[in-house]
Protein backbone atom coordinates (compact mmCIF):
# COMPACT_ATOMS: atom_id res chain seq x y z
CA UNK A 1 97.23 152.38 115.58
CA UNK A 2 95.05 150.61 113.06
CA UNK A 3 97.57 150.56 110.61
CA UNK A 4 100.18 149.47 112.69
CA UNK A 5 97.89 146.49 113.86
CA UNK A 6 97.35 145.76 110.10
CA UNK A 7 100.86 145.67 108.96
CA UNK A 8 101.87 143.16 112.19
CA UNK A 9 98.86 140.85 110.70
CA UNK A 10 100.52 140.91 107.14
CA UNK A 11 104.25 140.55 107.95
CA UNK A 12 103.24 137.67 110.54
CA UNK A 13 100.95 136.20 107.56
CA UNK A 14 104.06 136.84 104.91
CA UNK A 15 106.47 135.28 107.32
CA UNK A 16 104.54 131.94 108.45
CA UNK A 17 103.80 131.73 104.42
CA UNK A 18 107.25 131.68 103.71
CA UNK A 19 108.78 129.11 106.40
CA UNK A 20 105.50 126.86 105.54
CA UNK A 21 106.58 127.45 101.84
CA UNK A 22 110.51 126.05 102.68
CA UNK A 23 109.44 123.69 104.47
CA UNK A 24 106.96 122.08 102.10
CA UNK A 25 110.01 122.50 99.19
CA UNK A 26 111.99 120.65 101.88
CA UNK A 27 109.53 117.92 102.37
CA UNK A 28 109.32 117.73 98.28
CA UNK A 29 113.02 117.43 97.69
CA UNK A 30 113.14 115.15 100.58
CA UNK A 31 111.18 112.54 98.49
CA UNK A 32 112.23 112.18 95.22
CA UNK A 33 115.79 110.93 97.09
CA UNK A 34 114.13 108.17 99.08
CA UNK A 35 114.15 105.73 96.31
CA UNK A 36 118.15 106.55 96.48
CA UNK A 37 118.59 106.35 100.29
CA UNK A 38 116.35 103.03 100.49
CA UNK A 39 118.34 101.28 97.60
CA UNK A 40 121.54 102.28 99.48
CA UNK A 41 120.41 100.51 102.56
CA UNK A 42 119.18 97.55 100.48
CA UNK A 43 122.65 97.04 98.92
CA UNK A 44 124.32 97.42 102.85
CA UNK A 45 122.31 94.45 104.01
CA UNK A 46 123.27 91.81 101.14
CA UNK A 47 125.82 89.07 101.88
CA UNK A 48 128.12 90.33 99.27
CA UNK A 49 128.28 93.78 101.32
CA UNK A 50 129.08 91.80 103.99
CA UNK A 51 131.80 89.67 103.03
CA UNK A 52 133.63 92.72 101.23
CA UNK A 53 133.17 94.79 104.45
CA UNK A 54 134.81 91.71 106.43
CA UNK A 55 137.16 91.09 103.64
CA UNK A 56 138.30 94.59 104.05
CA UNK A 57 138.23 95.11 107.74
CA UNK A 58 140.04 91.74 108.17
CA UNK A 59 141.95 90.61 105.45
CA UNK A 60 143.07 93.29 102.72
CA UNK A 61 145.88 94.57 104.60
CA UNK A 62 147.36 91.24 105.66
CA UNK A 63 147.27 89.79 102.02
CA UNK A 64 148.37 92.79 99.91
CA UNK A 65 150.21 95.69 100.56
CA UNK A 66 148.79 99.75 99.16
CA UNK A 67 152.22 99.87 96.94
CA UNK A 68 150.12 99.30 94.14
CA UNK A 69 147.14 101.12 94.98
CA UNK A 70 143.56 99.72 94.58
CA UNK A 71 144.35 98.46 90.53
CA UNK A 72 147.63 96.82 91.42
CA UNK A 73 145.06 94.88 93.94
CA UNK A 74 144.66 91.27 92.55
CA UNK A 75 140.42 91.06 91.26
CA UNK A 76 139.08 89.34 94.68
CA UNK A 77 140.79 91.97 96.43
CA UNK A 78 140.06 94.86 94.50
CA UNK A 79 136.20 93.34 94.32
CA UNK A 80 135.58 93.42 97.33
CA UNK A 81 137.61 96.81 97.84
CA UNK A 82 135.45 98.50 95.15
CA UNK A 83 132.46 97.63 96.57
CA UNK A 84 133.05 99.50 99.65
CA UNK A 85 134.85 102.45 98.19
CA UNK A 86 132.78 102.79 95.23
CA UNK A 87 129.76 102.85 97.62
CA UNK A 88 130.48 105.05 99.90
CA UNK A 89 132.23 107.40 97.58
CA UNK A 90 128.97 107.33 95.64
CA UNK A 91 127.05 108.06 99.11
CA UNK A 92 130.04 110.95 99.88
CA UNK A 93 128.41 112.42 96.53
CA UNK A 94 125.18 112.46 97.70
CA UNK A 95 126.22 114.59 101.28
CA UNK A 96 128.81 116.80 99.63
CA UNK A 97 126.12 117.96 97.25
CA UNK A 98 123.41 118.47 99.86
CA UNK A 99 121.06 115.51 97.85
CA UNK A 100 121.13 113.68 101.33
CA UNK A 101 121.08 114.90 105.00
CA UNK A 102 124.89 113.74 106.67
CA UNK A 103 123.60 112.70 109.79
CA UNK A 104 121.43 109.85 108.08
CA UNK A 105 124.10 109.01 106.70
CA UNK A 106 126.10 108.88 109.65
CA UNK A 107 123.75 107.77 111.57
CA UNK A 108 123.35 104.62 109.44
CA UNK A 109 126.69 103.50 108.83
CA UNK A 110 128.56 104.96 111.95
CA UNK A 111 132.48 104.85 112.88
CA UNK A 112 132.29 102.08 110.05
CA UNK A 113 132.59 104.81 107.48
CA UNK A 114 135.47 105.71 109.11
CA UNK A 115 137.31 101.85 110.33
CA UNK A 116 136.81 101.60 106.47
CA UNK A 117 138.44 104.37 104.58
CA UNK A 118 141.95 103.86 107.41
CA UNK A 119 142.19 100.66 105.94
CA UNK A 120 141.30 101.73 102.22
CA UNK A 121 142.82 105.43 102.11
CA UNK A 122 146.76 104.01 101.92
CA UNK A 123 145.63 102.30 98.84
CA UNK A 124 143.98 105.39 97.17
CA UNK A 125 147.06 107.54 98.17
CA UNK A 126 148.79 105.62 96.39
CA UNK A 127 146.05 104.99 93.48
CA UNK A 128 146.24 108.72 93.61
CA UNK A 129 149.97 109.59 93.69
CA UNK A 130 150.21 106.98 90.63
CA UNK A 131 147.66 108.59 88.69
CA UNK A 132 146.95 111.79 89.23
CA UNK A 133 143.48 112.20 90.09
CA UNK A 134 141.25 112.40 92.93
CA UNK A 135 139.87 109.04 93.52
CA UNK A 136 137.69 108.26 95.92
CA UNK A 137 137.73 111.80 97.35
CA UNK A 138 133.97 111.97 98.33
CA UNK A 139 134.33 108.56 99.93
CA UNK A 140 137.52 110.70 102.04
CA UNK A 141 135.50 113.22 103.03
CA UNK A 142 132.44 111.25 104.04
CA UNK A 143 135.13 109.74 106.40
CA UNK A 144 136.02 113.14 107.73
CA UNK A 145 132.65 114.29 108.54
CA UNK A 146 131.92 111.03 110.04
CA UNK A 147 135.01 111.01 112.34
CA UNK A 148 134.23 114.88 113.18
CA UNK A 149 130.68 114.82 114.38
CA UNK A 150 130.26 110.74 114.98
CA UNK A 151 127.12 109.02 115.08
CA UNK A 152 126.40 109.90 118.96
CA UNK A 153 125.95 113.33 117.92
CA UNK A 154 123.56 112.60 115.65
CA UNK A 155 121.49 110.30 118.00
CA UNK A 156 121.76 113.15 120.56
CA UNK A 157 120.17 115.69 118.21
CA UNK A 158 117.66 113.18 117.03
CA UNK A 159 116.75 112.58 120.65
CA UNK A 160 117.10 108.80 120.02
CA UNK A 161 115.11 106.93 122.99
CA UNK A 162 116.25 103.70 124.06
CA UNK A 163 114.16 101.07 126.11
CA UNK A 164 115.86 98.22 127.66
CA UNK A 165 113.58 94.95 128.17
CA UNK A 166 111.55 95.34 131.29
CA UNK A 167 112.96 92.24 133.47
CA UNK A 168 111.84 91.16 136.73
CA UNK A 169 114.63 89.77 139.31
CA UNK A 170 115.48 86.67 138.45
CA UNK A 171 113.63 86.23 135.33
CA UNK A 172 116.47 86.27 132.06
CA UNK A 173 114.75 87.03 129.30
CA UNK A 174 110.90 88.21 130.94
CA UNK A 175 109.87 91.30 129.49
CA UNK A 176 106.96 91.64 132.11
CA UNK A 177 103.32 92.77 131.01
């Protein structure tokens, strides 16, 4: 009975030693990326991210058609093109090979990982057709896991809390004491 007793202590000891083990070479792994994941959300909140995203979104497929692919675009075009499909194929990299968790990811950037590869993705097809290799294709998939699990999913299994401002009636704008 002893023995028994004794070999429950040491597998228990063996096992928590081993999950405290992964986790702490999870943790570690975890932060040599930050300096990547903070620089990518530095470079989302410039002004030139903005006005490609809104170029994009707004004006790309009005002003040129994907018959030419992204290097038939004309250079303010294919600027502002390039710096949302370069970056987000560069982020794509990061998820595919596991550097970065996908639901930060998607939980940052949202359905507007998605919105922007429909309106890019007739111009790599046909980048893609006209050249033979796979461009953009982690920026494509980044898109597909995005528009299969969505960013409500991850703020569901993040248990993201939300908390309205208290107001009292008829006060706009109080957010009590």
């Amino acid at each position: 009975m002893l023995d028994l007793a004794t070999l429950t202590i040491s597998i228990t000891a063996l096992v928590v030693s081993l999950v405290l083990t992964l986790r702490q070479i999870r943790l570690a792994s975890g932060g040599n990326h930050l300096p990547v994941v903070l620089d990518a959300f530095r470079e989302t909140r410039s002004p030139a991210w903005f006005e490609a995203q809104k170029y994009v979104l707004n004006e790309l497929t009005a002003e040129h058609t994907p018959d030419y692919g992204y290097r038939g675009l004309p250079e303010r075009a294919r600027a502002h093109a390039g710096a949302v499909g370069l970056f987000f194929d560069d982020l794509g990299k990061l998820v595919a090979h596991d550097v970065i968790d996908q639901s930060l990811v998607i939980g940052a950037y949202g359905t507007g990982i998605v919105r922007l590869w429909d309106v890019l993705a007739p111009y790599v097809y046909t980048e893609r057709r006209e050249y033979g290799f796979h461009f953009w294709i982690y920026f494509e998939d980044l898109a597909a896991r995005t528009a299969a699990e969505g960013p409500d999913a991850v703020y569901a299994d993040l248990h993201l809390r939300s908390r309205p401002p208290r107001q009292e009636p008829g006060e706009v704008g109080a957010t009590g004491s």
